[in-house]
C-alpha atoms as a PDB file:
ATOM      1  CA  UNK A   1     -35.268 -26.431 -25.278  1.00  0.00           C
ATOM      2  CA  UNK A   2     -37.840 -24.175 -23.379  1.00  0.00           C
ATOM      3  CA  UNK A   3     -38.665 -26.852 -20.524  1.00  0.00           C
ATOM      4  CA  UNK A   4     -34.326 -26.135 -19.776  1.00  0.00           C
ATOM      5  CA  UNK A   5     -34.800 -22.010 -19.745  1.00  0.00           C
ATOM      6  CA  UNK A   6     -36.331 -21.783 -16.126  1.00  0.00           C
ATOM      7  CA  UNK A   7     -34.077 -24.403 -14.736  1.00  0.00           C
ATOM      8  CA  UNK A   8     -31.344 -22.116 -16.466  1.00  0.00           C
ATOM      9  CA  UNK A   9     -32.764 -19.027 -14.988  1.00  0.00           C
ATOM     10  CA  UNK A  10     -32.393 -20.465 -11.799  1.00  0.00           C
ATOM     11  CA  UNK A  11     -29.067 -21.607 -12.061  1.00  0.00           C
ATOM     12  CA  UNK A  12     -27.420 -18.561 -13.017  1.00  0.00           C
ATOM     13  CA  UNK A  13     -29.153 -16.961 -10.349  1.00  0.00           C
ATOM     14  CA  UNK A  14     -27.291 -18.898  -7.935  1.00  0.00           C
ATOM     15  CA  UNK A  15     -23.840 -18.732  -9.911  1.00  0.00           C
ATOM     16  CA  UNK A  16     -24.867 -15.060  -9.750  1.00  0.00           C
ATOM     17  CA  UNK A  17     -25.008 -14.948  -6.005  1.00  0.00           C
ATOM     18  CA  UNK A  18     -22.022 -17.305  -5.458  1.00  0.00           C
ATOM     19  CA  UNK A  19     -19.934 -14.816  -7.921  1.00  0.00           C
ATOM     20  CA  UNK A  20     -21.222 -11.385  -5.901  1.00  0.00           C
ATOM     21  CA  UNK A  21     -20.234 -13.535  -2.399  1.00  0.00           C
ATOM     22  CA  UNK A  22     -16.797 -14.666  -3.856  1.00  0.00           C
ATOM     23  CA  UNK A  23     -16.061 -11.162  -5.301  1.00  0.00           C
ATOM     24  CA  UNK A  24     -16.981  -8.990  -1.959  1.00  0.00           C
ATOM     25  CA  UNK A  25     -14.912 -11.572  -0.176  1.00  0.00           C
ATOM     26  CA  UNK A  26     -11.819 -11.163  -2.651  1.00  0.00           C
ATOM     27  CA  UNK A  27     -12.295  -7.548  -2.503  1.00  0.00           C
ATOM     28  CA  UNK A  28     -12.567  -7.654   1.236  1.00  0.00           C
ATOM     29  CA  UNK A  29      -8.970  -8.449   1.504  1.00  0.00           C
ATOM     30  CA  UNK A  30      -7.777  -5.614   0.163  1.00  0.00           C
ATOM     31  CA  UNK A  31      -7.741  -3.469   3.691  1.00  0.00           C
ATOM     32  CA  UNK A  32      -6.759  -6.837   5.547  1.00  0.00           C
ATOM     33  CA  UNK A  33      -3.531  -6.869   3.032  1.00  0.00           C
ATOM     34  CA  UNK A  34      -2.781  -3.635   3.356  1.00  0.00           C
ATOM     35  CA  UNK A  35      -2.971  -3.507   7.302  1.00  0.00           C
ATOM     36  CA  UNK A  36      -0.804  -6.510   7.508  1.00  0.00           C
ATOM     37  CA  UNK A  37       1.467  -4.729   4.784  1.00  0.00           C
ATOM     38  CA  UNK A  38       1.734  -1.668   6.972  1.00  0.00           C
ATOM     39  CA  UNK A  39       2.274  -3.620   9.861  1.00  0.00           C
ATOM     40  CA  UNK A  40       5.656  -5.224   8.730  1.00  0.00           C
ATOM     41  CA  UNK A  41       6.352  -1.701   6.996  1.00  0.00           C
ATOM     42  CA  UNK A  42       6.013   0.109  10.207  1.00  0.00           C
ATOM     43  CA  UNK A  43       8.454  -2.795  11.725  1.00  0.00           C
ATOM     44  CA  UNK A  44      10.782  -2.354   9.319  1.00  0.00           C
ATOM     45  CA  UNK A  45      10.858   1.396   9.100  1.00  0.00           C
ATOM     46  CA  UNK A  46      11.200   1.363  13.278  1.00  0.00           C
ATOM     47  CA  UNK A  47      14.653  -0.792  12.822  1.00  0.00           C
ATOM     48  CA  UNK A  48      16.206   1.559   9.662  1.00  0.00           C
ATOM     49  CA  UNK A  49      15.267   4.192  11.605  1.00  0.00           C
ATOM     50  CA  UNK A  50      17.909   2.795  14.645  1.00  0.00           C
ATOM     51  CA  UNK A  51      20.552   2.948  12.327  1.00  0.00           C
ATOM     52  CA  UNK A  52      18.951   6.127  10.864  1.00  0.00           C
ATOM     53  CA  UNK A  53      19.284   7.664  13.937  1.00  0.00           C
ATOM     54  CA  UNK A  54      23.123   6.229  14.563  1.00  0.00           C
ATOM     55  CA  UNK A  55      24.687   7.731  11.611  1.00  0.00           C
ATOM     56  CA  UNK A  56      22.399  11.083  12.400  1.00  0.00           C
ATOM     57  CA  UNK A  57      24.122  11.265  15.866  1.00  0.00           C
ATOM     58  CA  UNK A  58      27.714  10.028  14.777  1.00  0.00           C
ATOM     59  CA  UNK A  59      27.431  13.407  12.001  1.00  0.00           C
ATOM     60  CA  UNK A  60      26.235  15.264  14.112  1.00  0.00           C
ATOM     61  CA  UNK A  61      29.377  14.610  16.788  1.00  0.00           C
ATOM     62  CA  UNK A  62      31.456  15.744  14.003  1.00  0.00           C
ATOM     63  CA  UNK A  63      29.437  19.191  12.965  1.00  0.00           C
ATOM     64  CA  UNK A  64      27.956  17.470   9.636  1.00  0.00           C
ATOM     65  CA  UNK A  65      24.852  16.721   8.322  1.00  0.00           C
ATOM     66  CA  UNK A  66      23.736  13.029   7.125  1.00  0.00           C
ATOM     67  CA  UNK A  67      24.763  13.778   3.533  1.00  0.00           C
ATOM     68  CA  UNK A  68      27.909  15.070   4.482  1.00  0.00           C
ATOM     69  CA  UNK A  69      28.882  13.045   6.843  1.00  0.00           C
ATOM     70  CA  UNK A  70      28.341  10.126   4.087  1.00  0.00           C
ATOM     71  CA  UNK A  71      30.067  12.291   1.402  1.00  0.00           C
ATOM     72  CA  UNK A  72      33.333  12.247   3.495  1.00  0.00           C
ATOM     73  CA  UNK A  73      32.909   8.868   3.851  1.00  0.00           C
ATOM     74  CA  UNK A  74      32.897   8.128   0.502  1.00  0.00           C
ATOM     75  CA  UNK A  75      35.281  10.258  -0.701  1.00  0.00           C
ATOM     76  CA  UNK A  76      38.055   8.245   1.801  1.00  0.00           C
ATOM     77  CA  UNK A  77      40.662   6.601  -0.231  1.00  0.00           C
ATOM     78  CA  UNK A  78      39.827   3.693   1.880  1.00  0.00           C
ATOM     79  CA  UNK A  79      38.194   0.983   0.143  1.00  0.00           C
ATOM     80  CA  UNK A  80      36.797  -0.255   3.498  1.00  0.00           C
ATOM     81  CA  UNK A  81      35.401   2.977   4.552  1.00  0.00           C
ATOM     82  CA  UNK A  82      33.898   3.458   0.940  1.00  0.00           C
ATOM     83  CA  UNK A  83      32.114   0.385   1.002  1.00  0.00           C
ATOM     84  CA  UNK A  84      30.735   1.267   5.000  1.00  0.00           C
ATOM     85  CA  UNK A  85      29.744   4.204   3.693  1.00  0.00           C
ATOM     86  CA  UNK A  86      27.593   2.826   0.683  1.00  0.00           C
ATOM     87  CA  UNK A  87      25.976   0.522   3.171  1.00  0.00           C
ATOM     88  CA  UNK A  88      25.422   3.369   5.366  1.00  0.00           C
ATOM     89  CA  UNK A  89      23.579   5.213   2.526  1.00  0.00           C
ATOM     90  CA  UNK A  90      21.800   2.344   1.680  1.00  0.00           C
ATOM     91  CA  UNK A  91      20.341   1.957   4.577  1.00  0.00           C
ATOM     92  CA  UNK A  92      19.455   6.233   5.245  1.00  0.00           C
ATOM     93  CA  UNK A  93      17.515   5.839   1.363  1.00  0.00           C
ATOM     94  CA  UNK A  94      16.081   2.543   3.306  1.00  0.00           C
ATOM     95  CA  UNK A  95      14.396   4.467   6.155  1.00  0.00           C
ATOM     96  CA  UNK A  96      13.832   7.287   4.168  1.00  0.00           C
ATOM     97  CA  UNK A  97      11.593   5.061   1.665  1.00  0.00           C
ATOM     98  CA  UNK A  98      10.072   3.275   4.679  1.00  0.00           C
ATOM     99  CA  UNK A  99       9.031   6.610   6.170  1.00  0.00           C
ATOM    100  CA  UNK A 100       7.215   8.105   2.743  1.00  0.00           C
ATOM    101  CA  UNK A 101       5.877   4.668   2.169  1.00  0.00           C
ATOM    102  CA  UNK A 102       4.225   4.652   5.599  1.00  0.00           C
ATOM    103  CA  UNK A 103       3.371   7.549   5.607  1.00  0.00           C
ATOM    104  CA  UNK A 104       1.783   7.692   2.283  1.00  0.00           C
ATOM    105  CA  UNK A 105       0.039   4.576   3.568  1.00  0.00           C
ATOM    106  CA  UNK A 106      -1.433   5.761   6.899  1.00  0.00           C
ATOM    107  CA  UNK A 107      -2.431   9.070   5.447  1.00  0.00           C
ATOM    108  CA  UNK A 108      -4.423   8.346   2.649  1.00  0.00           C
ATOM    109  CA  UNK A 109      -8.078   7.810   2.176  1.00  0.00           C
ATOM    110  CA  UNK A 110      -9.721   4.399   1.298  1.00  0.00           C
ATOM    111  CA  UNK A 111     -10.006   4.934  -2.032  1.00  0.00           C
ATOM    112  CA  UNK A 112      -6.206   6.333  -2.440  1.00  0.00           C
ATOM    113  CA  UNK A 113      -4.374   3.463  -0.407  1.00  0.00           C
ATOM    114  CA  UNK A 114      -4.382   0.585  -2.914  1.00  0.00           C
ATOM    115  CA  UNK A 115      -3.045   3.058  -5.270  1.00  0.00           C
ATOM    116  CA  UNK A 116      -0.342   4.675  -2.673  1.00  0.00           C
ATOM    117  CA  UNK A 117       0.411   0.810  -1.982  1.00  0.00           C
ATOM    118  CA  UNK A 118       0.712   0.430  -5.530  1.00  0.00           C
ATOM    119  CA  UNK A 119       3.387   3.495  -5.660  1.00  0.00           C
ATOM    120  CA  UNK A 120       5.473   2.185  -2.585  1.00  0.00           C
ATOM    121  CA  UNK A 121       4.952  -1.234  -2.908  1.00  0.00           C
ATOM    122  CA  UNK A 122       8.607  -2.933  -1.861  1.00  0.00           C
ATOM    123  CA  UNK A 123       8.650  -7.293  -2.612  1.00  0.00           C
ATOM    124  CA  UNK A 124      11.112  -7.399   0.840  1.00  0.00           C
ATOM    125  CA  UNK A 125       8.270  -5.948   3.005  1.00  0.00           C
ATOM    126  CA  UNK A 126       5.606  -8.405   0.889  1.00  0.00           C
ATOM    127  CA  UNK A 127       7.885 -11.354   1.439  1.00  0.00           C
ATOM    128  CA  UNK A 128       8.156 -10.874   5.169  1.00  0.00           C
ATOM    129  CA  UNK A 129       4.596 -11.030   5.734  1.00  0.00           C
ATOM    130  CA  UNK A 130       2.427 -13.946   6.332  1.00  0.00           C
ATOM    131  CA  UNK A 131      -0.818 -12.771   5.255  1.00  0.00           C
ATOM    132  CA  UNK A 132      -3.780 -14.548   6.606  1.00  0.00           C
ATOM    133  CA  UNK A 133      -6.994 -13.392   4.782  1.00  0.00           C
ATOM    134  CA  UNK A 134      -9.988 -12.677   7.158  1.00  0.00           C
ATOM    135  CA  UNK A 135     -13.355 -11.260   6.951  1.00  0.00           C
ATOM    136  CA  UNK A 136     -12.895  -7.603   7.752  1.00  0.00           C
ATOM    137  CA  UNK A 137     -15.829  -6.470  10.075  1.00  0.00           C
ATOM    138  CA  UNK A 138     -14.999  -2.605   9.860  1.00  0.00           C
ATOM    139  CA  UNK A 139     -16.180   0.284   7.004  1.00  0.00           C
ATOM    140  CA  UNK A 140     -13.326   0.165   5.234  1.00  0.00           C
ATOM    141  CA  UNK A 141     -13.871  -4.175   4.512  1.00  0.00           C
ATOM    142  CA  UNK A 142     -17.327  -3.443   4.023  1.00  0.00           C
ATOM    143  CA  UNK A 143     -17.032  -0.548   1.013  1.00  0.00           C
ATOM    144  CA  UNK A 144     -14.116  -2.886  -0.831  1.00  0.00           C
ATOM    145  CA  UNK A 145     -16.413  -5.944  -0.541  1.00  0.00           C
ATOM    146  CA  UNK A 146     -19.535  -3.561  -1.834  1.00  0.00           C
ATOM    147  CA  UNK A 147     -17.075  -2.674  -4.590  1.00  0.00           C
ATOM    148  CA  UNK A 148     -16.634  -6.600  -5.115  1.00  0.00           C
ATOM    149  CA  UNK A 149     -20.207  -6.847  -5.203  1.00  0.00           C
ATOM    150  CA  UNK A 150     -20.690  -3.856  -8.360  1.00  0.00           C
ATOM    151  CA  UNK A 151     -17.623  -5.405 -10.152  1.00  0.00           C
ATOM    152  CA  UNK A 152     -18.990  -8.802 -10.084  1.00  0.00           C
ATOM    153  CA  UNK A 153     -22.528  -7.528 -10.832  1.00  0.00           C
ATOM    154  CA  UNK A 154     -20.419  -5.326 -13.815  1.00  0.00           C
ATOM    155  CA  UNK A 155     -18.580  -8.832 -15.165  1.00  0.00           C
ATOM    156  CA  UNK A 156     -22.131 -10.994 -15.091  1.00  0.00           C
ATOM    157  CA  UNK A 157     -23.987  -8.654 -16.763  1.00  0.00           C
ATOM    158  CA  UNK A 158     -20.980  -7.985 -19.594  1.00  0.00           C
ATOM    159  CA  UNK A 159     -20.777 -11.812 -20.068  1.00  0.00           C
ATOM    160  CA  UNK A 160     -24.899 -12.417 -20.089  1.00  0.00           C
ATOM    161  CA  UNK A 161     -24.431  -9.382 -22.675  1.00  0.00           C
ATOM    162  CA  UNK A 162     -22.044 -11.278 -24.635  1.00  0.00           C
ATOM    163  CA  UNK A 163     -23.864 -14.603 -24.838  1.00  0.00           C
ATOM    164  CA  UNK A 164     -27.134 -13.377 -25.418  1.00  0.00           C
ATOM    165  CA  UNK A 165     -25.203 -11.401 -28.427  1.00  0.00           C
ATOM    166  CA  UNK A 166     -23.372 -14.803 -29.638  1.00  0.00           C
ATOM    167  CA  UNK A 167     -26.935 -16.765 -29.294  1.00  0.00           C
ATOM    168  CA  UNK A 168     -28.731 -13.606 -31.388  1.00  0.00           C
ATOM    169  CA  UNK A 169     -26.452 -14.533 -34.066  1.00  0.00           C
ATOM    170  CA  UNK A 170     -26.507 -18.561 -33.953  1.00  0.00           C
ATOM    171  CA  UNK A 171     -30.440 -18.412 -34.009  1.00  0.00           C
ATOM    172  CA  UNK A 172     -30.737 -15.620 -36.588  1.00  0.00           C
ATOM    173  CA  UNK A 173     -28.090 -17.947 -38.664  1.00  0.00           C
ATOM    174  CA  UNK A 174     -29.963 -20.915 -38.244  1.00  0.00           C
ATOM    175  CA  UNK A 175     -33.439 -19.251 -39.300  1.00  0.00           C
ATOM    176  CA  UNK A 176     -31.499 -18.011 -42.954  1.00  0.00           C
END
Protein backbone atom coordinates (compact mmCIF):
# COMPACT_ATOMS: atom_id res chain seq x y z
CA UNK A 1 0.00 0.00 0.00
CA UNK A 2 2.97 2.52 0.34
CA UNK A 3 4.07 2.35 -3.51
CA UNK A 4 -0.05 4.02 -3.88
CA UNK A 5 0.68 6.98 -1.06
CA UNK A 6 2.76 9.33 -3.43
CA UNK A 7 0.60 8.68 -6.39
CA UNK A 8 -2.23 9.62 -3.78
CA UNK A 9 -0.40 12.64 -2.65
CA UNK A 10 -0.36 13.77 -5.98
CA UNK A 11 -3.75 13.27 -6.81
CA UNK A 12 -5.34 15.10 -4.16
CA UNK A 13 -3.11 17.79 -4.89
CA UNK A 14 -4.69 18.26 -8.10
CA UNK A 15 -8.39 17.59 -6.80
CA UNK A 16 -7.13 20.22 -4.34
CA UNK A 17 -6.40 22.78 -6.99
CA UNK A 18 -9.40 21.87 -9.21
CA UNK A 19 -11.69 22.37 -5.87
CA UNK A 20 -9.89 26.02 -4.91
CA UNK A 21 -10.45 26.93 -9.00
CA UNK A 22 -14.14 25.66 -8.96
CA UNK A 23 -14.87 27.36 -5.58
CA UNK A 24 -13.31 31.04 -6.47
CA UNK A 25 -15.23 30.65 -9.68
CA UNK A 26 -18.64 29.77 -7.82
CA UNK A 27 -17.93 32.44 -5.43
CA UNK A 28 -17.08 34.81 -8.21
CA UNK A 29 -20.63 34.95 -9.21
CA UNK A 30 -21.84 36.31 -6.39
CA UNK A 31 -21.20 40.23 -7.50
CA UNK A 32 -22.08 39.16 -11.22
CA UNK A 33 -25.66 37.95 -9.64
CA UNK A 34 -26.15 40.64 -7.73
CA UNK A 35 -25.34 43.33 -10.51
CA UNK A 36 -27.63 41.60 -12.86
CA UNK A 37 -30.18 41.43 -9.83
CA UNK A 38 -29.91 45.17 -9.36
CA UNK A 39 -30.12 45.75 -12.84
CA UNK A 40 -33.72 44.33 -13.35
CA UNK A 41 -34.46 45.86 -9.74
CA UNK A 42 -33.52 49.27 -10.82
CA UNK A 43 -35.86 48.53 -14.08
CA UNK A 44 -38.51 47.60 -12.20
CA UNK A 45 -38.39 50.20 -9.49
CA UNK A 46 -38.07 53.01 -12.59
CA UNK A 47 -41.68 51.66 -13.97
CA UNK A 48 -43.56 51.50 -10.18
CA UNK A 49 -42.17 54.58 -9.74
CA UNK A 50 -44.39 55.98 -13.10
CA UNK A 51 -47.34 54.95 -11.50
CA UNK A 52 -45.80 56.05 -8.15
CA UNK A 53 -45.55 59.28 -9.37
CA UNK A 54 -49.33 59.22 -11.08
CA UNK A 55 -51.24 58.59 -8.02
CA UNK A 56 -48.65 61.22 -6.15
CA UNK A 57 -49.80 63.92 -8.68
CA UNK A 58 -53.58 62.84 -8.99
CA UNK A 59 -53.53 63.41 -4.64
CA UNK A 60 -51.91 65.99 -4.83
CA UNK A 61 -54.63 67.77 -7.46
CA UNK A 62 -57.04 67.06 -4.81
CA UNK A 63 -55.00 68.58 -1.56
CA UNK A 64 -54.17 64.88 -0.19
CA UNK A 65 -51.36 62.99 0.48
CA UNK A 66 -50.67 59.33 -1.08
CA UNK A 67 -52.20 57.64 1.98
CA UNK A 68 -55.07 59.69 1.94
CA UNK A 69 -55.79 59.93 -1.23
CA UNK A 70 -55.86 55.88 -1.17
CA UNK A 71 -57.85 55.93 2.13
CA UNK A 72 -60.75 57.79 0.34
CA UNK A 73 -60.48 55.49 -2.19
CA UNK A 74 -61.04 52.72 -0.25
CA UNK A 75 -63.45 53.84 1.90
CA UNK A 76 -65.91 54.45 -1.49
CA UNK A 77 -68.90 52.29 -1.32
CA UNK A 78 -67.93 51.45 -4.78
CA UNK A 79 -66.76 48.07 -5.23
CA UNK A 80 -64.93 49.19 -8.42
CA UNK A 81 -63.19 52.04 -6.89
CA UNK A 82 -62.25 49.75 -3.82
CA UNK A 83 -60.67 47.28 -5.82
CA UNK A 84 -58.63 50.38 -8.04
CA UNK A 85 -57.67 51.50 -5.02
CA UNK A 86 -56.11 48.17 -3.60
CA UNK A 87 -54.27 47.90 -6.87
CA UNK A 88 -53.20 51.36 -6.49
CA UNK A 89 -51.72 50.53 -3.03
CA UNK A 90 -50.27 47.60 -4.23
CA UNK A 91 -48.41 49.03 -6.50
CA UNK A 92 -47.16 52.46 -4.02
CA UNK A 93 -45.88 49.30 -1.31
CA UNK A 94 -44.37 47.97 -4.87
CA UNK A 95 -42.14 51.02 -5.51
CA UNK A 96 -41.72 51.67 -2.10
CA UNK A 97 -40.05 48.03 -1.63
CA UNK A 98 -38.19 48.51 -4.93
CA UNK A 99 -36.72 51.78 -3.68
CA UNK A 100 -35.37 50.31 -0.03
CA UNK A 101 -34.36 47.22 -1.85
CA UNK A 102 -32.19 49.24 -4.24
CA UNK A 103 -31.17 51.23 -2.21
CA UNK A 104 -30.12 48.88 0.42
CA UNK A 105 -28.39 47.20 -2.51
CA UNK A 106 -26.34 50.06 -4.02
CA UNK A 107 -25.38 51.36 -0.64
CA UNK A 108 -23.90 48.67 1.05
CA UNK A 109 -20.40 47.41 1.30
CA UNK A 110 -19.13 44.08 -0.26
CA UNK A 111 -19.34 42.21 2.55
CA UNK A 112 -23.06 43.54 3.52
CA UNK A 113 -24.73 43.07 -0.04
CA UNK A 114 -25.29 39.30 -0.17
CA UNK A 115 -26.82 39.74 3.13
CA UNK A 116 -28.98 43.06 2.14
CA UNK A 117 -29.85 40.81 -1.05
CA UNK A 118 -30.73 38.21 1.26
CA UNK A 119 -33.20 40.77 3.24
CA UNK A 120 -34.85 42.18 -0.04
CA UNK A 121 -34.60 39.39 -2.10
CA UNK A 122 -38.15 39.40 -4.28
CA UNK A 123 -38.57 35.72 -6.70
CA UNK A 124 -40.47 38.31 -9.47
CA UNK A 125 -37.24 40.39 -9.86
CA UNK A 126 -35.10 36.78 -9.79
CA UNK A 127 -37.44 35.34 -12.37
CA UNK A 128 -37.09 38.21 -14.78
CA UNK A 129 -33.51 37.94 -15.04
CA UNK A 130 -31.45 35.88 -17.30
CA UNK A 131 -28.35 35.53 -15.48
CA UNK A 132 -25.33 34.68 -17.46
CA UNK A 133 -22.37 33.83 -15.11
CA UNK A 134 -19.01 35.48 -16.13
CA UNK A 135 -15.63 35.87 -14.77
CA UNK A 136 -15.74 39.14 -12.90
CA UNK A 137 -12.41 41.07 -13.61
CA UNK A 138 -13.02 43.88 -10.89
CA UNK A 139 -12.13 43.90 -6.75
CA UNK A 140 -15.22 43.07 -5.75
CA UNK A 141 -15.07 39.34 -8.14
CA UNK A 142 -11.69 39.02 -7.03
CA UNK A 143 -12.27 39.17 -2.89
CA UNK A 144 -15.58 36.68 -3.35
CA UNK A 145 -13.46 34.29 -5.47
CA UNK A 146 -10.44 34.70 -2.68
CA UNK A 147 -13.24 33.88 -0.25
CA UNK A 148 -14.00 30.73 -2.57
CA UNK A 149 -10.50 29.95 -2.41
CA UNK A 150 -10.34 29.96 1.96
CA UNK A 151 -13.73 28.10 1.99
CA UNK A 152 -12.59 25.46 -0.27
CA UNK A 153 -9.14 25.35 1.40
CA UNK A 154 -11.55 25.29 4.92
CA UNK A 155 -13.79 22.11 3.38
CA UNK A 156 -10.41 20.05 2.12
CA UNK A 157 -8.69 20.36 5.07
CA UNK A 158 -12.06 19.42 7.37
CA UNK A 159 -12.57 16.34 5.09
CA UNK A 160 -8.55 15.26 5.00
CA UNK A 161 -9.22 15.82 8.91
CA UNK A 162 -12.00 13.49 8.88
CA UNK A 163 -10.44 10.65 6.90
CA UNK A 164 -7.23 10.67 8.39
CA UNK A 165 -9.49 10.40 11.79
CA UNK A 166 -11.69 7.38 10.23
CA UNK A 167 -8.24 5.64 8.90
CA UNK A 168 -6.61 6.28 12.71
CA UNK A 169 -9.33 4.17 13.86
CA UNK A 170 -9.50 1.29 11.04
CA UNK A 171 -5.63 0.77 11.47
CA UNK A 172 -5.56 1.04 15.27
CA UNK A 173 -8.64 -1.64 15.01
CA UNK A 174 -6.91 -3.81 12.82
CA UNK A 175 -3.55 -3.82 14.98
CA UNK A 176 -5.95 -5.06 18.34
Amino acid sequence: MSFLTPIAKYFGTIADRIICVVFAVVFAQVPVYIAQYIDVLSGAQMESQKMYDDLVGRAQKYELTIEEFLERLKANPDVLVKENAEASESAVNRYKNYTDALNALLHSSVWSKPFRLMKHYDPSIHSAMQFEPNLPLTGEGLIYALLGVVVAVLLIGLISSLFRVLFKRKKTEKAV
